[in-house]
N, C-alpha and C. Protein backbone atom coordinates (compact mmCIF):
# COMPACT_ATOMS: atom_id res chain seq x y z
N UNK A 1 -106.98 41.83 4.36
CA UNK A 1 -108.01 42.53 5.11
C UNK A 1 -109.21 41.61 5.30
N UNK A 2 -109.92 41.84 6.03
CA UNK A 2 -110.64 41.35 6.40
C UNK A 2 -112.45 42.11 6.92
N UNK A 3 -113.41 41.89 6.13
CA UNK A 3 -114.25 42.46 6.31
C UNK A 3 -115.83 41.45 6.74
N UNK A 4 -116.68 42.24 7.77
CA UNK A 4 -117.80 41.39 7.93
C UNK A 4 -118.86 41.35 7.32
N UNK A 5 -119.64 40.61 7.25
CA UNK A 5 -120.54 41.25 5.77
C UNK A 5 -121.64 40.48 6.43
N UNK A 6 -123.00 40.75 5.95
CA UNK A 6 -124.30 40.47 6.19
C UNK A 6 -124.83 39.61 4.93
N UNK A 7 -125.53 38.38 5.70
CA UNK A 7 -126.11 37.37 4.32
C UNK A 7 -127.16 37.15 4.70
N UNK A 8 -128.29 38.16 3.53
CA UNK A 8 -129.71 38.26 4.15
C UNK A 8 -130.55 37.20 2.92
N UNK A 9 -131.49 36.45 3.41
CA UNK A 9 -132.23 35.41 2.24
C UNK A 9 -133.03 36.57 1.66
N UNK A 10 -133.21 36.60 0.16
CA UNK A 10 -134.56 37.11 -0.24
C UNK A 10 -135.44 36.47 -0.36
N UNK A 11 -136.57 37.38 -0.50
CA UNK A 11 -138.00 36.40 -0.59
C UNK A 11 -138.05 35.88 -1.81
N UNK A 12 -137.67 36.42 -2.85
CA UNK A 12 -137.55 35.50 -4.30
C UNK A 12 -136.78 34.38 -4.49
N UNK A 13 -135.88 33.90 -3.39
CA UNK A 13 -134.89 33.42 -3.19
C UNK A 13 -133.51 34.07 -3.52
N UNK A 14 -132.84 33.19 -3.47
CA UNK A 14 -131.10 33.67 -3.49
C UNK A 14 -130.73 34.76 -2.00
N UNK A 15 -130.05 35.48 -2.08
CA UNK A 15 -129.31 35.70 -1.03
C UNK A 15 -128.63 37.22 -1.39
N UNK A 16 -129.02 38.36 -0.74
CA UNK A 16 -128.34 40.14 -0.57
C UNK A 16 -127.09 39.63 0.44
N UNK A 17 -126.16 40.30 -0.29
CA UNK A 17 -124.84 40.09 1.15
C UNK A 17 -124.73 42.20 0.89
N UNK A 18 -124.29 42.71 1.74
CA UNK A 18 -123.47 43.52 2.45
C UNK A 18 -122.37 43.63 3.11
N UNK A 19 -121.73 44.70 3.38
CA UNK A 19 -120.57 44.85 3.82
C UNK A 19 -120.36 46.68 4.93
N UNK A 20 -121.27 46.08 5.96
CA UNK A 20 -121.28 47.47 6.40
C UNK A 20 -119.98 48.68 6.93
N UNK A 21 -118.67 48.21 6.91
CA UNK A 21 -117.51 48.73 6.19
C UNK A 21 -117.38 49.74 5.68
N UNK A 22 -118.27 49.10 3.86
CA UNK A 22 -117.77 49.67 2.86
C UNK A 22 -119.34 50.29 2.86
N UNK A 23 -119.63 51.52 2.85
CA UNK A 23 -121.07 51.67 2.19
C UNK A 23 -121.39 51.42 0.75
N UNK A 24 -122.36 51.07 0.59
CA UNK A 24 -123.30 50.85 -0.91
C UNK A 24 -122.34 49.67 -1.36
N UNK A 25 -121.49 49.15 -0.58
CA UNK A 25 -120.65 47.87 -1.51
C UNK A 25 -121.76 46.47 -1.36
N UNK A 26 -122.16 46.07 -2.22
CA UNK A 26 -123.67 45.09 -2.03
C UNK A 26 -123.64 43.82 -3.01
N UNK A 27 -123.85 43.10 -2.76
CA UNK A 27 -123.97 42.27 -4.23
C UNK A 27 -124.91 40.99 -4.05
N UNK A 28 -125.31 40.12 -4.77
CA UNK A 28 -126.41 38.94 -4.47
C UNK A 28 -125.96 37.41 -4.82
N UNK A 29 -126.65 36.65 -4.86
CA UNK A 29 -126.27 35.34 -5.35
C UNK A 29 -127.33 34.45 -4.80
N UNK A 30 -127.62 33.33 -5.79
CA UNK A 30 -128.34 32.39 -5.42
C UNK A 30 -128.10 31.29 -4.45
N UNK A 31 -127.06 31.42 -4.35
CA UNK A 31 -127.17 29.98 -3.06
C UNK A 31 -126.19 31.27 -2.30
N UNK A 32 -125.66 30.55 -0.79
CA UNK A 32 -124.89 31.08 0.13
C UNK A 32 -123.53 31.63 -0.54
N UNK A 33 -122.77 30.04 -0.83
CA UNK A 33 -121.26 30.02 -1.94
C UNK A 33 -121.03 31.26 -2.63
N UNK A 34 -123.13 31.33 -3.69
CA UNK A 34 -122.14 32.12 -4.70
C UNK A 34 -122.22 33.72 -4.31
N UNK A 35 -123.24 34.01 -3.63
CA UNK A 35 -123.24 35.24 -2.82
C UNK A 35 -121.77 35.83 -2.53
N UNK A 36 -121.53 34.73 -1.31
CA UNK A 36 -119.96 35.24 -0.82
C UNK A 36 -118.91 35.41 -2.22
N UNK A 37 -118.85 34.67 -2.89
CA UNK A 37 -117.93 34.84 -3.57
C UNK A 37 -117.86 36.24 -4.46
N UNK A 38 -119.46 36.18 -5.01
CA UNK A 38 -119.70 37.51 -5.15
C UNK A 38 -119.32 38.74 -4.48
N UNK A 39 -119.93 38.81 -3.10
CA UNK A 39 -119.15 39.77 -2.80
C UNK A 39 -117.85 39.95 -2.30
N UNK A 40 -117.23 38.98 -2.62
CA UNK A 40 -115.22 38.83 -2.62
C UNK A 40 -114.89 39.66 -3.74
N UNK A 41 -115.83 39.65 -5.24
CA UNK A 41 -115.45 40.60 -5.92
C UNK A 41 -115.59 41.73 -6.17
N UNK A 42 -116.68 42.06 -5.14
CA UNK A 42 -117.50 43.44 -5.01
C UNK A 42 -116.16 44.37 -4.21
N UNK A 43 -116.03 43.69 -2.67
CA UNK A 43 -115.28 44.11 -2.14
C UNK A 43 -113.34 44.68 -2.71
N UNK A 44 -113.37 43.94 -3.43
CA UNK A 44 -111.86 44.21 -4.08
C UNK A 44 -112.19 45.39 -5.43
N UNK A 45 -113.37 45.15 -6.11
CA UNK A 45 -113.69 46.36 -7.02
C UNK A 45 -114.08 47.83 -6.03
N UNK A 46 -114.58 47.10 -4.75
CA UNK A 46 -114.51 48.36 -4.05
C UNK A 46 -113.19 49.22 -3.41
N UNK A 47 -112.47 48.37 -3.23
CA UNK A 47 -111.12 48.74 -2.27
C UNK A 47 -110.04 49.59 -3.89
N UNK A 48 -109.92 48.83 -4.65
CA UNK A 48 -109.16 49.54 -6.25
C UNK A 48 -110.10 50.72 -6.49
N UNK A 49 -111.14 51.07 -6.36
CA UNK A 49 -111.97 52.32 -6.86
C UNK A 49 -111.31 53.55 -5.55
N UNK A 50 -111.18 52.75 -4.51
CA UNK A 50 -110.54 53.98 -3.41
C UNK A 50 -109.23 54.27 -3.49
N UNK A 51 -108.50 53.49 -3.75
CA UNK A 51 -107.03 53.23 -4.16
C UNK A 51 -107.10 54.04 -5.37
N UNK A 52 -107.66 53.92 -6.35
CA UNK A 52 -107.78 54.43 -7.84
C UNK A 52 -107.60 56.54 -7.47
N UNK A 53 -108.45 56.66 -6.61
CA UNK A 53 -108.92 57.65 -6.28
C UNK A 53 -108.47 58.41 -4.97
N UNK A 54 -107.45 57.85 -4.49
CA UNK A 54 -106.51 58.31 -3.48
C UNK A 54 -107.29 58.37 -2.40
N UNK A 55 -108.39 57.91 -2.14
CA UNK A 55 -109.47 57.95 -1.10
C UNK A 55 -108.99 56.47 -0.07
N UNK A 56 -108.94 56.93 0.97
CA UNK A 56 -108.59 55.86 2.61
C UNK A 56 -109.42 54.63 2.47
N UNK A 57 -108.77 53.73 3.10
CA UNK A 57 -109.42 52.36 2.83
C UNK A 57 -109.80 52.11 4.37
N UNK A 58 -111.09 52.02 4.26
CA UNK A 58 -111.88 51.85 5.81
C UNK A 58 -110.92 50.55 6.47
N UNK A 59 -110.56 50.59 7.86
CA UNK A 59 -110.26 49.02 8.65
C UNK A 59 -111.61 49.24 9.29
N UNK A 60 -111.97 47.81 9.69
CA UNK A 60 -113.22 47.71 10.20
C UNK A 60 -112.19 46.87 11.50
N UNK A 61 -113.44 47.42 12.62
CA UNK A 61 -112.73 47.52 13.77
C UNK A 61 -113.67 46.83 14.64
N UNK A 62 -113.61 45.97 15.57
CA UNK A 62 -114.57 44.90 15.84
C UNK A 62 -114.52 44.90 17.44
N UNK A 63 -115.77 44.75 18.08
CA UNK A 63 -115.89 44.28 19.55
C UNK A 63 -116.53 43.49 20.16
N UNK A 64 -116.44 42.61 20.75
CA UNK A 64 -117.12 41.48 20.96
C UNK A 64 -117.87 42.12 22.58
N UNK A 65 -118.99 41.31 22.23
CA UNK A 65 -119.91 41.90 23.53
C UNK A 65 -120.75 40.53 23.71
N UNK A 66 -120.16 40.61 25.26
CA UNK A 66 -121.10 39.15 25.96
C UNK A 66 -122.45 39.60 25.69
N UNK A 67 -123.35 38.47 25.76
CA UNK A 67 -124.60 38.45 26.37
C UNK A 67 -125.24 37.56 26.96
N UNK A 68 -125.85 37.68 27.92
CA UNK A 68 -126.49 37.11 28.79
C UNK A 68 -127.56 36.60 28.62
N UNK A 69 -127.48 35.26 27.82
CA UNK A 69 -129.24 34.86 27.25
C UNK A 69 -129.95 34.44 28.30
C-alpha cells in the first residue's frame, strides 16, 4: 500500500509528518530520514490496530490536477 503523507518543519526544529488517509496517524523526527521512517512505523501500527479490530483499511485514492502557473 501506499500512502501520502505531509512533512511539515517545526519551529523547534525536526519535522511533524502526517498521513491524511489515516486520521490522528502522526509521528515526528529530527531530520527528514528519520521522520519518514518514523512514520513507516506509525502507519503499519496503524493498519494492525484496524486489522486487530476488524475495522476497513482506508485505500487512498489520488487525482492529479493540472495547474496553470
Amino acid at each position: 500500500m501506499k500512502y501520502t503523507i505531509i512533512l511539515e518543519p517545526d519551529e523547534e526544529g525536526g519535522y511533524t509528518v502526517t498521513v491524511p488517509a489515516l486520521p490522528g496517524c502522526i509521528s515526528e523526527g529530527d531530520t527528514k530520514e528519520e521522520a519518514i521512517e518514523n512514520i513507516k512505523d506509525a502507519i503499519s501500527g496503524y493498519i494492525e490496530s484496524l486489522k486487530k479490530h476488524g475495522e476497513p483499511i482506508p485505500v487512498e485514492t489520488s487525482v492529479e490536477v493540472p495547474i496553470n502557473a
